[in-house]
Protein backbone atom coordinates (compact mmCIF):
# COMPACT_ATOMS: atom_id res chain seq x y z
CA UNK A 1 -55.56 40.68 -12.88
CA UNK A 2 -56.45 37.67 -14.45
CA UNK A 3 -58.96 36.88 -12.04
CA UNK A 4 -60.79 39.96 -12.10
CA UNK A 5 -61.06 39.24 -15.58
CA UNK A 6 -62.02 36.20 -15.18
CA UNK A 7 -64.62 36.61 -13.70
CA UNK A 8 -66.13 39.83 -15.78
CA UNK A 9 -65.88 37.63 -18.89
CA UNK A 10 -67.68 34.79 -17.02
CA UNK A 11 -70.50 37.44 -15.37
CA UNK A 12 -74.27 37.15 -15.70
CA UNK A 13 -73.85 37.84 -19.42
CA UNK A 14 -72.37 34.98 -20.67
CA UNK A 15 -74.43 32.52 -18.91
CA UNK A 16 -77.55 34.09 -19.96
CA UNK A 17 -76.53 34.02 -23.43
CA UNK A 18 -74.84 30.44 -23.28
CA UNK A 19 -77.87 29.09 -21.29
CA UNK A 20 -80.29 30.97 -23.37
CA UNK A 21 -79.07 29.86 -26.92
CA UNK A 22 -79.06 26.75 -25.63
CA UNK A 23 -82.83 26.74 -24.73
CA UNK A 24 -83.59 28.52 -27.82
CA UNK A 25 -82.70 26.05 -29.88
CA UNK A 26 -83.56 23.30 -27.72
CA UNK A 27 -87.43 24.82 -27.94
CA UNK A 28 -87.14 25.22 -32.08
CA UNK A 29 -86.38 22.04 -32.39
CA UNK A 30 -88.82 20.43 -30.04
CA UNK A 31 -86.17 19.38 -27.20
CA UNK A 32 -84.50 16.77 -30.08
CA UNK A 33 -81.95 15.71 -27.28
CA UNK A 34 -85.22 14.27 -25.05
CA UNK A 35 -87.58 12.72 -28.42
CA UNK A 36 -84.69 11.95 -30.50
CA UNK A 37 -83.00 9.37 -28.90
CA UNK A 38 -83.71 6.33 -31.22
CA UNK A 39 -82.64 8.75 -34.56
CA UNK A 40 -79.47 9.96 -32.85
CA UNK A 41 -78.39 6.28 -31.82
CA UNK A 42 -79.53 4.69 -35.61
CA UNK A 43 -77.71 7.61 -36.60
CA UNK A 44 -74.48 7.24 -34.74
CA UNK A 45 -73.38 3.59 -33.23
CA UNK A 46 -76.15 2.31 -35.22
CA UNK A 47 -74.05 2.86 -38.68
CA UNK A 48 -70.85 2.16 -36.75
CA UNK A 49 -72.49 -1.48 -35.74
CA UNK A 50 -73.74 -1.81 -39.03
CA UNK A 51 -70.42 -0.68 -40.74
CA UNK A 52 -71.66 2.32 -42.60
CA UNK A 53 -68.59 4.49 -42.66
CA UNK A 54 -68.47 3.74 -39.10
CA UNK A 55 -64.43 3.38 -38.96
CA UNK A 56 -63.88 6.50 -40.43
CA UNK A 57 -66.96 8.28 -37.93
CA UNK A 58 -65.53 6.69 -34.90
CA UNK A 59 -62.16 7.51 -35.48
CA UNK A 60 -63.15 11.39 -35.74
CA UNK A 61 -65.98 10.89 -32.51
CA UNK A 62 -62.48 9.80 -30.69
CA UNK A 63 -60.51 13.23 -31.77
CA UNK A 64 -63.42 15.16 -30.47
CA UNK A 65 -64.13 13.36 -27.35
CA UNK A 66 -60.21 12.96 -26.68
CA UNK A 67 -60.43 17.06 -26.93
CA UNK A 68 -63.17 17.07 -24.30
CA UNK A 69 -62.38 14.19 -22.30
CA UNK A 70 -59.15 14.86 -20.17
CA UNK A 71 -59.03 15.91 -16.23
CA UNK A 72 -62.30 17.95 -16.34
CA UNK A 73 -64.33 14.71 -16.05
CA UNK A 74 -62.13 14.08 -13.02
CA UNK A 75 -60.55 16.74 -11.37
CA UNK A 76 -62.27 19.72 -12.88
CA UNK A 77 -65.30 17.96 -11.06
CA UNK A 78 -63.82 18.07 -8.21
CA UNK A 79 -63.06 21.45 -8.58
CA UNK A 80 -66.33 22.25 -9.01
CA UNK A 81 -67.78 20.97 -5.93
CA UNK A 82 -65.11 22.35 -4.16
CA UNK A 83 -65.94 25.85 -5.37
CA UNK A 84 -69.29 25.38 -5.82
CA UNK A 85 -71.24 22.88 -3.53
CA UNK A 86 -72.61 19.84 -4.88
CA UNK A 87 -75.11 22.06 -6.39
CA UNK A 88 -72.51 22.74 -9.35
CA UNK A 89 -73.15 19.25 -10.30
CA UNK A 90 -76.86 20.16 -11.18
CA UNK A 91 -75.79 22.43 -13.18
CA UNK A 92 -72.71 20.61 -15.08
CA UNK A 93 -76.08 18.45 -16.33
CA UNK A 94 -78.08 21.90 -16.93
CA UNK A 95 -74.99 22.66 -19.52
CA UNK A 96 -74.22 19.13 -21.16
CA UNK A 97 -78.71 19.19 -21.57
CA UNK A 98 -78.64 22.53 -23.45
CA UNK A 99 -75.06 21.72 -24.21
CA UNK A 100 -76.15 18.82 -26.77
CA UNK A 101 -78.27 21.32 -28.59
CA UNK A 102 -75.38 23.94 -28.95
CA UNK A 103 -72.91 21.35 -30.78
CA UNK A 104 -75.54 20.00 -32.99
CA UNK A 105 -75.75 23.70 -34.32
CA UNK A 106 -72.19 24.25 -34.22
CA UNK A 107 -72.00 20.74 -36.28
CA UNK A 108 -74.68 21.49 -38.72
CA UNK A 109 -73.75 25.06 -39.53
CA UNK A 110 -69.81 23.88 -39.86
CA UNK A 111 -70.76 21.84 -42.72
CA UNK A 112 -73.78 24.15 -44.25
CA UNK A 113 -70.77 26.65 -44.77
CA UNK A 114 -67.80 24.99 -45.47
CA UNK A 115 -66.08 25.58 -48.95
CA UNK A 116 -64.40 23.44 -51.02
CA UNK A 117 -62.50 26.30 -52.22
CA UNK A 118 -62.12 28.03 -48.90
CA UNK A 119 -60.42 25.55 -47.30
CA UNK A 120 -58.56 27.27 -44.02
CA UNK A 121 -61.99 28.25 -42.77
CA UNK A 122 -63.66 25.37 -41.69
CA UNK A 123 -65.48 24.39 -37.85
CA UNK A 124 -66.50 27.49 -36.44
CA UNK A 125 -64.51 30.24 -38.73
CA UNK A 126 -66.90 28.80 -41.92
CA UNK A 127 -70.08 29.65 -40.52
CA UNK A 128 -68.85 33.36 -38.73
CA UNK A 129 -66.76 33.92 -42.22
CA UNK A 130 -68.93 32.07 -44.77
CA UNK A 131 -72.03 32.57 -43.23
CA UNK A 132 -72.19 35.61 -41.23
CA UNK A 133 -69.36 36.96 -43.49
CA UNK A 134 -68.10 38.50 -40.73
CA UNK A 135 -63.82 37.90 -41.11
CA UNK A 136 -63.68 40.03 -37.69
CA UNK A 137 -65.24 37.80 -35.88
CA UNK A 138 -63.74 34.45 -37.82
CA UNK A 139 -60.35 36.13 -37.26
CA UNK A 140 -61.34 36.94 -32.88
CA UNK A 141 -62.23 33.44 -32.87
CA UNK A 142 -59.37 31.96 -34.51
CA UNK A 143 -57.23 34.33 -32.06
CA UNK A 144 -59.11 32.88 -29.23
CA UNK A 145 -58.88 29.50 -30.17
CA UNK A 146 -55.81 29.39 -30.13
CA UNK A 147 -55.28 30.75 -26.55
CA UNK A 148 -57.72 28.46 -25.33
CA UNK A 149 -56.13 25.42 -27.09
CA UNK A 150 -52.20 26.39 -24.87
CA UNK A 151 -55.15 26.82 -21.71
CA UNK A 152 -57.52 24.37 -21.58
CA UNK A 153 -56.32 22.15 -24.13
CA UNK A 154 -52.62 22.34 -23.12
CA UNK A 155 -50.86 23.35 -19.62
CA UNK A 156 -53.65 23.00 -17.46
CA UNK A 157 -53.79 18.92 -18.74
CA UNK A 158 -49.95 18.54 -18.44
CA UNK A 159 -50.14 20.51 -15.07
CA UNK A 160 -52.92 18.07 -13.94
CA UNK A 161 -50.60 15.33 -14.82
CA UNK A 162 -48.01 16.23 -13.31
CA UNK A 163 -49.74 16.43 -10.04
CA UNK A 164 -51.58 13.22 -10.33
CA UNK A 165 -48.34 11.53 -10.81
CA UNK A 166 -46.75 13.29 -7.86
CA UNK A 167 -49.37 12.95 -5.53
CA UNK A 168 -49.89 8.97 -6.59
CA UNK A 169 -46.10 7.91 -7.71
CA UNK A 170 -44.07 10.45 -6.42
CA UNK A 171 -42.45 11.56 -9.73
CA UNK A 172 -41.45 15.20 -10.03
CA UNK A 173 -42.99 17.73 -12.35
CA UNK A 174 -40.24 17.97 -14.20
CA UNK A 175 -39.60 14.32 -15.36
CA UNK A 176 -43.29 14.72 -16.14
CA UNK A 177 -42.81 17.76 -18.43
CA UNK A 178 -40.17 15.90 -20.20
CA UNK A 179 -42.35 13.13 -21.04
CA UNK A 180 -45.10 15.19 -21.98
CA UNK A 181 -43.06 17.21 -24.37
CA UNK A 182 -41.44 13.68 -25.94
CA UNK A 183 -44.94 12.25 -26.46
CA UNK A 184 -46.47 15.05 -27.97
CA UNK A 185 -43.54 15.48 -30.37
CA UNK A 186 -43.56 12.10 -31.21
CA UNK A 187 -47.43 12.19 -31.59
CA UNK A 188 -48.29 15.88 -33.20
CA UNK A 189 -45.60 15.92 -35.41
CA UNK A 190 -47.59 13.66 -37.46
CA UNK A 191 -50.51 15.74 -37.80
CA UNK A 192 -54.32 14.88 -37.33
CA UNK A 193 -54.37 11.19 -39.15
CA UNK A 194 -51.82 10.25 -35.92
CA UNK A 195 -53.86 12.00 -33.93
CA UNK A 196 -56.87 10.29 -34.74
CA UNK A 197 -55.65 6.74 -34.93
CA UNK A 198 -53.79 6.97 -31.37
CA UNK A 199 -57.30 8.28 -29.92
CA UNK A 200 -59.28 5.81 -31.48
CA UNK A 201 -57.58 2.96 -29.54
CA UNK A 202 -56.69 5.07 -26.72
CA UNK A 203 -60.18 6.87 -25.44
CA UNK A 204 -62.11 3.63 -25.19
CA UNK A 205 -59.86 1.77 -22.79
CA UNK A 206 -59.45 5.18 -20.72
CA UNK A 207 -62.97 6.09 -20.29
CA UNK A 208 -64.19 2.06 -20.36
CA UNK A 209 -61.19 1.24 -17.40
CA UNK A 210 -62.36 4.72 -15.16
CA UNK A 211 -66.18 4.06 -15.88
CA UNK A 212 -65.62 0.10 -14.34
CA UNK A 213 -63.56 1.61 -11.24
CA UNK A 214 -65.98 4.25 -11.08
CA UNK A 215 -69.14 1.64 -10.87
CA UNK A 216 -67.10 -1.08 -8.27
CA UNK A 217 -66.86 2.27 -5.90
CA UNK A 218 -70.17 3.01 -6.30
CA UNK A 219 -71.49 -0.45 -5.45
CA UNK A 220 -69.50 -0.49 -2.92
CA UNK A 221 -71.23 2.78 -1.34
CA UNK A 222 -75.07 1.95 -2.72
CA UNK A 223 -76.57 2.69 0.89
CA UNK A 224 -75.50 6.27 0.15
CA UNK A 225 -76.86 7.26 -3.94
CA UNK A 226 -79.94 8.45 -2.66
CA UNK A 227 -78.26 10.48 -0.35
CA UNK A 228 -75.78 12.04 -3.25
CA UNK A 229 -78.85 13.12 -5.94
CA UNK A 230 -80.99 14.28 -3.12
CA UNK A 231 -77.41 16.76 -1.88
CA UNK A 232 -77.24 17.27 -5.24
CA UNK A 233 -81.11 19.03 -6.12
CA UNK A 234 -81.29 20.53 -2.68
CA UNK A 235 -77.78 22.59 -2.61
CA UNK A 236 -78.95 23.86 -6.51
CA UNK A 237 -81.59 25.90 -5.22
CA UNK A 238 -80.39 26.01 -1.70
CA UNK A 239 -76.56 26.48 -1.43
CA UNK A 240 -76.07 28.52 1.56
CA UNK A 241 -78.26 25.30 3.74
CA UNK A 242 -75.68 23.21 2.69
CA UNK A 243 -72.53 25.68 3.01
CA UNK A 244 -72.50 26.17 -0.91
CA UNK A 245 -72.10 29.69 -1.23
CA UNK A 246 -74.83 31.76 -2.88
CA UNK A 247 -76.60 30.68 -6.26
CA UNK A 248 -74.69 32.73 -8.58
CA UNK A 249 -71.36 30.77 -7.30
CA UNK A 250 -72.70 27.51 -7.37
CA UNK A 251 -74.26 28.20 -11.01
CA UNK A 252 -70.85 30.17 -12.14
CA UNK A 253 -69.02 27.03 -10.42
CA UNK A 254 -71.11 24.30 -12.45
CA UNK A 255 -71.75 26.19 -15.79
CA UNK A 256 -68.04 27.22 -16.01
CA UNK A 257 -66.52 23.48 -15.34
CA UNK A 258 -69.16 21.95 -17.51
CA UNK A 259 -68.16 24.54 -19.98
CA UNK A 260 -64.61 23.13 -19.39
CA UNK A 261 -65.56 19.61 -19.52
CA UNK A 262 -67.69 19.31 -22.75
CA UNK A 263 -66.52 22.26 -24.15
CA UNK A 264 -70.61 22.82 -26.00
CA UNK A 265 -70.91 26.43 -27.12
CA UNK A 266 -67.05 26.91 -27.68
CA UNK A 267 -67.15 25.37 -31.59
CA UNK A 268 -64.11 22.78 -30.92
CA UNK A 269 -66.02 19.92 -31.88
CA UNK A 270 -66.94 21.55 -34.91
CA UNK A 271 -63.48 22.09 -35.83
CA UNK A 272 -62.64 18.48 -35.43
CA UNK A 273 -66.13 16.83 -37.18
CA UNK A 274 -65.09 19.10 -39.99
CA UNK A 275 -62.32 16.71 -41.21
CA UNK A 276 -64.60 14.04 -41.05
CA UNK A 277 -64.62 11.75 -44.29
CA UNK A 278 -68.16 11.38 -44.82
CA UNK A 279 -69.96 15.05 -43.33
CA UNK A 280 -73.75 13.89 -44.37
CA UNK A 281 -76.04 16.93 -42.67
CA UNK A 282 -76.64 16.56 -39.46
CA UNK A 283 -74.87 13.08 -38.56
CA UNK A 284 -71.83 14.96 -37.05
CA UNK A 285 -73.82 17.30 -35.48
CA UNK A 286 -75.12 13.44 -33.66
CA UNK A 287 -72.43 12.74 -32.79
CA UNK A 288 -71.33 15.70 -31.49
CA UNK A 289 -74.32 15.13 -29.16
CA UNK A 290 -73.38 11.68 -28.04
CA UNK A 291 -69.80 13.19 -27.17
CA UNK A 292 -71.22 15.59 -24.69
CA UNK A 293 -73.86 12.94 -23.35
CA UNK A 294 -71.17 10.52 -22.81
CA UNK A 295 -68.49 13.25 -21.32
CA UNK A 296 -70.55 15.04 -18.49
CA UNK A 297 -73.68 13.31 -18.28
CA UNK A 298 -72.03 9.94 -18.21
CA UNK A 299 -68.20 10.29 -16.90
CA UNK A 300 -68.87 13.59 -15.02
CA UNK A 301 -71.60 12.51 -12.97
CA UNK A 302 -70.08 8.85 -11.95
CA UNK A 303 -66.74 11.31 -10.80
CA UNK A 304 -69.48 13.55 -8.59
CA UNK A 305 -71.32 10.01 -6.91
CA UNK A 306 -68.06 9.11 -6.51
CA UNK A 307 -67.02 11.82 -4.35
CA UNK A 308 -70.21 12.58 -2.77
CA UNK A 309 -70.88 9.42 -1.67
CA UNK A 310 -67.52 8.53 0.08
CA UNK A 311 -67.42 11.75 1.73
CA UNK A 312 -64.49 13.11 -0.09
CA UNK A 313 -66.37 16.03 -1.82
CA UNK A 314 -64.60 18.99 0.66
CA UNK A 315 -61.35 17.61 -0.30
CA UNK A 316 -59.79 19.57 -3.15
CA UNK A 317 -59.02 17.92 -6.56
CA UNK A 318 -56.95 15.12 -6.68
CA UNK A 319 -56.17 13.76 -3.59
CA UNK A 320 -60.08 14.14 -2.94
CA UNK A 321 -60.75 11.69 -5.68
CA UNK A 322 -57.84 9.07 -4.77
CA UNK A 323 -59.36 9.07 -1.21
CA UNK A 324 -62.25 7.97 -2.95
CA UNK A 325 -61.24 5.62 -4.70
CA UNK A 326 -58.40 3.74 -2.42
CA UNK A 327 -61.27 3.87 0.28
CA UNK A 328 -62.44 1.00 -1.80
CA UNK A 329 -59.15 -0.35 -3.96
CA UNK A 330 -56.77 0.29 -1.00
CA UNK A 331 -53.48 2.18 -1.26
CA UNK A 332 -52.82 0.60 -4.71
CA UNK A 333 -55.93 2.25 -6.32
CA UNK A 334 -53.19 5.82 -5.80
CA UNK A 335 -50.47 5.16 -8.68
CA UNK A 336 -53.23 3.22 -11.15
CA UNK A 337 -55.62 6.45 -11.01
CA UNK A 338 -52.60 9.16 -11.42
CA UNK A 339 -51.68 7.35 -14.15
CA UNK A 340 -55.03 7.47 -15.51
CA UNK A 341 -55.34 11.11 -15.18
CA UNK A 342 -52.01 11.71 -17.08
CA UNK A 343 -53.46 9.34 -20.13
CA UNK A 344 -56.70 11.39 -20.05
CA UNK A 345 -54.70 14.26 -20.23
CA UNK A 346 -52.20 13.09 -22.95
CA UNK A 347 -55.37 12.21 -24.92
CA UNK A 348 -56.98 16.12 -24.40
CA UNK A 349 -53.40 17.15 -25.07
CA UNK A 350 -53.29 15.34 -28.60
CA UNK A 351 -57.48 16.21 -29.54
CA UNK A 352 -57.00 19.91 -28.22
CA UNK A 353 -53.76 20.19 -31.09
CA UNK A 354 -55.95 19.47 -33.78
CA UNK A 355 -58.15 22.41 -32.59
CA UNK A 356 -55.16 25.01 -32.69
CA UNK A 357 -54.40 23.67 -35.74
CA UNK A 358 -57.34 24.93 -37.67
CA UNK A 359 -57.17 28.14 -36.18
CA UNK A 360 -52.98 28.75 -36.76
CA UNK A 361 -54.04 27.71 -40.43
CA UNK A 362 -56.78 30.13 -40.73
CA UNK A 363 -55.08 32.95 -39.44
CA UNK A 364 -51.07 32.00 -40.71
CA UNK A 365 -51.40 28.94 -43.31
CA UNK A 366 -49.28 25.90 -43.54
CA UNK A 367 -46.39 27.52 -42.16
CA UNK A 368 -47.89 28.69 -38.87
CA UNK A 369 -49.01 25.20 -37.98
CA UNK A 370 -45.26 23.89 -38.41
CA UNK A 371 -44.52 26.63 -35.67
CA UNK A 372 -47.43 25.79 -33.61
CA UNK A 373 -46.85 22.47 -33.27
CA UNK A 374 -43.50 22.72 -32.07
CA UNK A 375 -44.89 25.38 -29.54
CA UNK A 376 -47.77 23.51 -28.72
CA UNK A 377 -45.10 20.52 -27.48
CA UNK A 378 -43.00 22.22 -25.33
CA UNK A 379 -45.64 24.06 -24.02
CA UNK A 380 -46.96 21.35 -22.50
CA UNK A 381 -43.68 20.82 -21.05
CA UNK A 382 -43.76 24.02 -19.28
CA UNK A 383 -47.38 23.00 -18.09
CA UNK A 384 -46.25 20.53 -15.89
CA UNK A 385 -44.03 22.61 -13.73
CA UNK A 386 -46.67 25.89 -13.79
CA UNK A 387 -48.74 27.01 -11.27
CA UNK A 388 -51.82 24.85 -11.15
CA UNK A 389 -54.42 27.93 -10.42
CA UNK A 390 -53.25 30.00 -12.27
CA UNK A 391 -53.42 28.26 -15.68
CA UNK A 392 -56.93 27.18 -14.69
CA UNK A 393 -57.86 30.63 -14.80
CA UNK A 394 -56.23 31.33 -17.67
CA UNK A 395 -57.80 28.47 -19.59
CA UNK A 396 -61.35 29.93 -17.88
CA UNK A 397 -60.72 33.68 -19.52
CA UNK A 398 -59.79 32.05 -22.58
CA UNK A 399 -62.96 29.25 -22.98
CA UNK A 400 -65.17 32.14 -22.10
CA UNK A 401 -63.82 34.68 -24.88
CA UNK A 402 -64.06 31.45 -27.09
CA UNK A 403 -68.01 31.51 -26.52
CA UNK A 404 -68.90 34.81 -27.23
CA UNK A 405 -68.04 35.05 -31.14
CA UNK A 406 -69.21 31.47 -31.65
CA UNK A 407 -72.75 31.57 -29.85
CA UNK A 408 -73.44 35.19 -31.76
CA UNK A 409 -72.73 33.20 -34.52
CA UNK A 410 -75.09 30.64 -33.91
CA UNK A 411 -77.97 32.82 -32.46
CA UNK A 412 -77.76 35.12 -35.95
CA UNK A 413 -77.76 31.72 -38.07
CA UNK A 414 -80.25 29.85 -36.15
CA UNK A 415 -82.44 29.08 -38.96
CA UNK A 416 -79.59 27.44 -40.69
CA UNK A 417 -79.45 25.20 -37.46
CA UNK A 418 -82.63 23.24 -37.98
CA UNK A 419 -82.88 20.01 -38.12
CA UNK A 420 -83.18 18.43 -41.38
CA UNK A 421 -86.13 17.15 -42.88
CA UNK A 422 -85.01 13.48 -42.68
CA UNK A 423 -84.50 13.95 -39.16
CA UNK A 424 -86.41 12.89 -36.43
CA UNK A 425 -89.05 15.80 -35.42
CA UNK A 426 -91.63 15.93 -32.49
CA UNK A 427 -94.99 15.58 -34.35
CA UNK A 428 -97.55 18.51 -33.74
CA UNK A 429 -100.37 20.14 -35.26
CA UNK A 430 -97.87 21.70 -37.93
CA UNK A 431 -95.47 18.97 -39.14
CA UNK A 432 -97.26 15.69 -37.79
CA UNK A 433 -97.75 14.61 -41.92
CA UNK A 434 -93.91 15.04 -41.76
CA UNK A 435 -93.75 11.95 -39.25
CA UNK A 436 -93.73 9.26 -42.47
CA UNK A 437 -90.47 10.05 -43.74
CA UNK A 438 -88.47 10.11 -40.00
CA UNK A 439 -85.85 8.54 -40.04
């Protein structure tokens, strides 16, 4: 049942609309994620280097990428290949590209609508309440949020923990559970400032630690890169040469795990950036856009070469990607990565809470987020001893339900989604005279 709907949710429909938004916007604002490179870095590590609120930006970059960052990057990638061919890779980049433009939007209309008396509504529910005044859709969102936030956010990480350390140190899913549950309770239970100051310290030595393995493995294996991207182009367009399946399950396969991965067009980044200290237009919607560079086009990609170019692609998530990597570490490299996996997911456990959060508070106040986040623990408990596919295809049907309120929301207020004036724009016939006061 939840399969078949599954896959009606994630049919032809939703990835024309999440792909087309996504090139809508990218073509109104003259493909900003391509020309806008030097604004969006100045804008982003540029103030945190110069010390321009940076602390206080980085600290809320970390929340959001801790909520995207988890065992997507690493097995969901997997997982996509597997399904898909390593044509789905092609198309992971296809939806962090249009991706980047998506979360600027969702960024920049969070904060264009946000109310200083209206707190509860913030992310996401400001713009479809606020802005489209639509409380039907704030409240379906909210409703979906929440599912998607015990899916994707919750069980599915703690389940892909709980394999990673049983497949690499032999520890049952229960102990695993246990710990989960004890972390997050020590962690959650101290709302979104704990949250935020564990991820700051945590995500950089996660991501910086795989991204070194990652890069040794890939040295190691150099002869065979060319190899990888060429597998990679051919099987998009021509899945069935390479035993890929046909191009709607290599596309579903790659759009759907990107989806997962950096979660563009769902509005959770929004939700986060919306607690940010210092919300100056369009600078979280920059950074929201550095999140998903770094998440798929970055970490995703290095997981793909990875595979592809050890010849561990066919083998299904994560023993596929220990083969990979103890090919080059030896047996040793087993128990370091698992462990790595499970701190990924811990982080995407702890980001994904903050998430829920605003949605429990939108739809029950104060006193529904005490309940949640005693849920939200020992679900992830339960997570670790559930049935792997299954609660990946929950967390599928509930990302995909996720999308559909948000990106009508963003296609009605698209002109709200423009970039601002002291933002970088691509000089033409129209706005060159604008060009003197870029940023």
């Amino acid at each position: 049942m939840l399969e078949q709907l599954n896959t009606l949710v994630w049919g032809s429909g939703l990835l024309v609309l999440l792909l087309g938004t996504g090139l809508f916007l990218s073509i109104r604002t003259h493909f900003f994620q391509i020309f806008g490179i030097r604004t969006i870095f100045r804008q982003t590590f540029g103030r945190l280097f110069r010390r321009q609120d940076g602390a206080e930006q980085w600290k809320t970059c970390s929340a959001a990428l801790a909520a995207a960052m988890g065992t997507g990057n690493i097995v969901g990638v997997a997982a996509a290949i597997s399904a898909g061919g390593a044509g789905a890779v092609f198309w992971m980049w296809v939806s962090a590209f249009l991706g980047m433009m998506l979360t600027y939007a969702e960024n920049v209309l969070a904060v264009r609508y946000r109310s200083e008396t209206e707190k509860r509504a913030v992310g996401a529910l400001a713009y479809l309440k606020n802005g489209l005044r639509s409380p039907i859709l704030a409240g379906l969102y909210a409703v979906f949020c929440v599912l998607a936030s015990f899916g994707m956010g919750n069980m599915t990480q703690s389940s892909a923990a709980a394999a990673a350390l049983e497949h690499g140190c032999h520890i049952p899913p229960i102990w695993t559970g246990v710990g989960v549950t004890i972390l997050l309770l020590g962690t959650v239970l101290g709302g979104m400032r704990t949250i935020g100051t564990v991820t700051q310290f945590l995500m950089p030595i996660l991501s910086g630690g795989y991204l070194l393995a990652a890069v040794i493995v890939l040295v190691q294996h150099a002869g065979q890169l060319g190899t990888a991207f060429a597998t990679i182009f051919h099987a998009a367009w021509h899945p069935a040469a390479v035993g890929g399946g046909t191009l709607g399950t290599v596309l579903s396969a790659g759009l759907r795990h990107g989806v997962f991965s950096n979660e563009a067009g769902l509005g959770s980044s929004a939700m986060i950036h919306s607690h940010a200290v210092d919300a100056v237009h369009g600078q979280q919607g920059m950074w929201s856009m550095v999140e998903v560079f770094v998440d798929t086009m970055l970490c995703c990609t290095v997981t793909a070469l990875v595979l592809l170019c050890t010849g561990t692609a066919g083998t299904d998530g994560i023993s596929g990607i220990a083969a990979a990597f103890s090919s080059v570490f030896g047996i040793g490299a087993e128990p370091v990565l698992s462990w790595m996996i499970a701190l990924f997911a811990l982080a995407t456990l702890l980001g994904w809470c903050c998430c829920g959060e605003v949605a429990v508070r939108y739809l029950g106040g104060e006193r529904g987020v005490r309940w949640y986040r005693w849920a939200y623990c020992f679900a992830g408990g339960l997570g670790a001893v559930g049935t792997l596919s299954t609660i990946w295809t929950f967390s599928d049907l509930a990302n995909g339900l996720m999308a559909i309120p948000n990106l009508l929301g963003i296609l009605l207020l698209f002109r709200k989604a423009d970039l601002p004036d002291n933002v970088y724009r691509k000089c033409t016939k129209k706005n060159c005279k604008k060009k003197k006061n870029m940023v």
